[in-house]
C-alpha atoms as a PDB file:
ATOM      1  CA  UNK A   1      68.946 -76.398  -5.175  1.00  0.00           C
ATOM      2  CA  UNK A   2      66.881 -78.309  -2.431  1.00  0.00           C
ATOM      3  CA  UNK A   3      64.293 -75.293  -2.823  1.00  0.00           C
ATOM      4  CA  UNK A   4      63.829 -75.785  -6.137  1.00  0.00           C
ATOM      5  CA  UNK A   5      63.614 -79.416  -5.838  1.00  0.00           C
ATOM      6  CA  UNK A   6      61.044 -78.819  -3.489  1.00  0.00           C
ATOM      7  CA  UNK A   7      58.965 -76.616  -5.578  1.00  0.00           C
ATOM      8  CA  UNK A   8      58.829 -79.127  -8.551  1.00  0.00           C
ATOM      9  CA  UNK A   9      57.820 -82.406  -6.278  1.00  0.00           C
ATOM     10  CA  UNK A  10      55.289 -79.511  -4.871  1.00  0.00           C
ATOM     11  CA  UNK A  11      54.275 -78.872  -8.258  1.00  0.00           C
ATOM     12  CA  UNK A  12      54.493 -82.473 -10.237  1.00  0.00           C
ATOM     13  CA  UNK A  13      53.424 -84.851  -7.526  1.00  0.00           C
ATOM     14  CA  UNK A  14      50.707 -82.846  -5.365  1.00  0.00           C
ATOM     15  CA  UNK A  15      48.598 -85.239  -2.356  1.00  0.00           C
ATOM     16  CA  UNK A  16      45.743 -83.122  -0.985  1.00  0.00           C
ATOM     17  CA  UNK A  17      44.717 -83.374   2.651  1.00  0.00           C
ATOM     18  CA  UNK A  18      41.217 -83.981   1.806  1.00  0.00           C
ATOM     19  CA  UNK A  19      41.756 -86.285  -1.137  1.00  0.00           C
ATOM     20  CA  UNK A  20      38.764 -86.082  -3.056  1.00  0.00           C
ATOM     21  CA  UNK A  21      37.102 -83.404  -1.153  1.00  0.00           C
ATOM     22  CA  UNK A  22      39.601 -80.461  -2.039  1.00  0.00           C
ATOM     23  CA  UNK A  23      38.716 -77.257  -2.878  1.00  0.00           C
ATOM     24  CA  UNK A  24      39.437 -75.475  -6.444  1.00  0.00           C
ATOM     25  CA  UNK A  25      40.425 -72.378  -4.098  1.00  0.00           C
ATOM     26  CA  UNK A  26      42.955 -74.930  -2.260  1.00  0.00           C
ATOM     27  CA  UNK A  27      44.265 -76.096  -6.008  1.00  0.00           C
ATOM     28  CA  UNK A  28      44.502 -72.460  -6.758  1.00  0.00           C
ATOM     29  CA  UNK A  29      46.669 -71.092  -3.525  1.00  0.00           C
ATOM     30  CA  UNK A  30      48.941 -74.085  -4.306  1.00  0.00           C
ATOM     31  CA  UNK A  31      49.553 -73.333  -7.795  1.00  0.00           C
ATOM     32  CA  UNK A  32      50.125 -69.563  -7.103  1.00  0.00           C
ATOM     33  CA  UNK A  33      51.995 -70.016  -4.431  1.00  0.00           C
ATOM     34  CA  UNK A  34      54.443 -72.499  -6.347  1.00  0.00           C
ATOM     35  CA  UNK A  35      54.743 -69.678  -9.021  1.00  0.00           C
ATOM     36  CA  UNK A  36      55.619 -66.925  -6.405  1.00  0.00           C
ATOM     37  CA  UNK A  37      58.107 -69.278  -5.047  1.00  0.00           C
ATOM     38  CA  UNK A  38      59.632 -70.406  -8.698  1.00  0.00           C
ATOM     39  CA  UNK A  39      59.693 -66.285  -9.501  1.00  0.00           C
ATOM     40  CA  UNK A  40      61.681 -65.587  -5.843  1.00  0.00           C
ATOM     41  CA  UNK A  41      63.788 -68.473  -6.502  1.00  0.00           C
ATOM     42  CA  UNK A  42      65.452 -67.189  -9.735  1.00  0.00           C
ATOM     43  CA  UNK A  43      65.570 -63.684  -8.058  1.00  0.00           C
ATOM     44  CA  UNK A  44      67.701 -65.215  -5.846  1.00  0.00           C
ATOM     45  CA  UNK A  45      69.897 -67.468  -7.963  1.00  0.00           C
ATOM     46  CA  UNK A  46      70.524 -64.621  -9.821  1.00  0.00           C
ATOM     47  CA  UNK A  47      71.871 -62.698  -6.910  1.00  0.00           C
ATOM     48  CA  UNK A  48      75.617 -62.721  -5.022  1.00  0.00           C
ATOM     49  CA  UNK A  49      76.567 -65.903  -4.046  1.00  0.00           C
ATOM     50  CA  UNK A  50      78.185 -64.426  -1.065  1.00  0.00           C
ATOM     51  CA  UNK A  51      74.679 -63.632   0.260  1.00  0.00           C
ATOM     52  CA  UNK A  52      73.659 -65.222   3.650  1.00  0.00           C
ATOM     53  CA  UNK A  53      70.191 -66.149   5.347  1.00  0.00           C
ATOM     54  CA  UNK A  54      69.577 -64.131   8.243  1.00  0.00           C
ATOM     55  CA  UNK A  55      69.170 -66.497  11.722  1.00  0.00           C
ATOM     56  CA  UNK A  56      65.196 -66.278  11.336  1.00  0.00           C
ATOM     57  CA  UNK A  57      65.500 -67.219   7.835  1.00  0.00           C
ATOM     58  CA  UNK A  58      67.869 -69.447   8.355  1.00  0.00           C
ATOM     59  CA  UNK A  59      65.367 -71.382  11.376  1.00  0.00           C
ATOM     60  CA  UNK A  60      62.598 -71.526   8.643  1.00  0.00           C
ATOM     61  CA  UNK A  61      64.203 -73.046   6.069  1.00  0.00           C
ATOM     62  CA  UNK A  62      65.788 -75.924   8.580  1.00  0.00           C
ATOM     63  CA  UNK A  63      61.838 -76.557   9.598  1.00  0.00           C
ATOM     64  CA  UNK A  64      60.711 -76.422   6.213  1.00  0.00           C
ATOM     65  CA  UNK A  65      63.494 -78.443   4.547  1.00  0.00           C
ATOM     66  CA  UNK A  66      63.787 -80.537   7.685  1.00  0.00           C
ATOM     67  CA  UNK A  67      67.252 -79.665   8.026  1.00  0.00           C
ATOM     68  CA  UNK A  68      69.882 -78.991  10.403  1.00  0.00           C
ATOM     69  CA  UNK A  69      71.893 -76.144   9.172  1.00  0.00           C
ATOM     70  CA  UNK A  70      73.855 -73.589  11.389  1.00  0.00           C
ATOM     71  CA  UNK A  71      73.708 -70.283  10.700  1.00  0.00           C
ATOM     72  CA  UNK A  72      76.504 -68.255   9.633  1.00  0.00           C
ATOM     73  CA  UNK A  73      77.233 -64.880  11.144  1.00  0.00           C
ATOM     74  CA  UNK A  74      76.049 -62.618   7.867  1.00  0.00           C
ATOM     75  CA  UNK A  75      77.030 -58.888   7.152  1.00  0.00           C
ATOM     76  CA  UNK A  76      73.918 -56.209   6.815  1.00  0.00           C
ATOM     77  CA  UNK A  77      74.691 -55.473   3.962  1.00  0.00           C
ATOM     78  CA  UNK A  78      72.146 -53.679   1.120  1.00  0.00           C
ATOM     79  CA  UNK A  79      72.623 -56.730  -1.388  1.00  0.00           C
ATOM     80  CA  UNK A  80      72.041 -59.211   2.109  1.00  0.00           C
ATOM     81  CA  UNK A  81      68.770 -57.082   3.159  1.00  0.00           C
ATOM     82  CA  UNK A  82      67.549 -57.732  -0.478  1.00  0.00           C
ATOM     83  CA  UNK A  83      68.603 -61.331  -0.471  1.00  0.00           C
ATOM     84  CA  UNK A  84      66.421 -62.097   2.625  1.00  0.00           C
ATOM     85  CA  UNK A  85      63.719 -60.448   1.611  1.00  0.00           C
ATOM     86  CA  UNK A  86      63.451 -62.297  -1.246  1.00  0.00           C
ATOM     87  CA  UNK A  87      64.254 -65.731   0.787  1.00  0.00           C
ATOM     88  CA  UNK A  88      61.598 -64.708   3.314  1.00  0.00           C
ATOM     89  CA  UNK A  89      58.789 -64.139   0.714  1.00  0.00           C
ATOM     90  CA  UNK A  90      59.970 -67.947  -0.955  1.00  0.00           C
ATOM     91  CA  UNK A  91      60.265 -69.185   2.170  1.00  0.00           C
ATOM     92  CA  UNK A  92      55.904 -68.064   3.072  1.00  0.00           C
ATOM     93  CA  UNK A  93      55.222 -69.270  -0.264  1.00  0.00           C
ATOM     94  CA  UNK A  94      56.707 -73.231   0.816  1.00  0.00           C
ATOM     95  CA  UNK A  95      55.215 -72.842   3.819  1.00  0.00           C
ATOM     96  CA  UNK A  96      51.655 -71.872   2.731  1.00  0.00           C
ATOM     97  CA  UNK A  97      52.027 -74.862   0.008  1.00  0.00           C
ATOM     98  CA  UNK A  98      53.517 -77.545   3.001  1.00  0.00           C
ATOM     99  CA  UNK A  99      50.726 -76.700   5.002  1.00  0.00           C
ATOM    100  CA  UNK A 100      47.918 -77.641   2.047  1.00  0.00           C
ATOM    101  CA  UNK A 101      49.458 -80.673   0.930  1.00  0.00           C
ATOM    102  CA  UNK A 102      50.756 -83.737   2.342  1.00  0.00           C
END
């Protein structure tokens, strides 16, 4: 929920770095990268709910959500493996986007 929250003030309310001096390349990465995240983000809501980030995961999405979390001990399980995957590709996609934008 906070993901997806962050991907639509990402994609409604975007501040460049260089104001009026951005790039149409930067615009671009920004915009694809909000799509990738929006297409891993129903990937996983449509997964298990049982399935856990793994601890590195788990670190990234504390930085990028600014968060304190713990991590839970989670199970390697096939449907887990798939789960972080997916988190770990959503999670690059924020991260590329946080680090163009203010």
């Amino acid at each position: 929920n906070n993901l997806h929250g962050l991907l639509k003030i990402y994609r409604d309310e975007i501040h460049f770095k260089k104001s009026k001096d951005f790039k149409l390349k930067q615009m671009n990465l920004i915009y694809e990268n909000i799509r990738r995240g929006l297409m891993e983000l129903n990937i996983i809501n449509s997964m298990e709910q049982t399935s856990l980030p793994n601890n590195e995961n788990m670190n990234r999405l504390n930085k990028v959500l600014g968060t304190q979390k713990p991590y839970k001990e989670w199970a390697a399980s096939k449907i887990n493996t798939v789960y972080n995957y997916h988190l770990e590709k959503l999670i690059k996609s924020i991260e590329i986007i946080h680090k163009e934008c203010v």
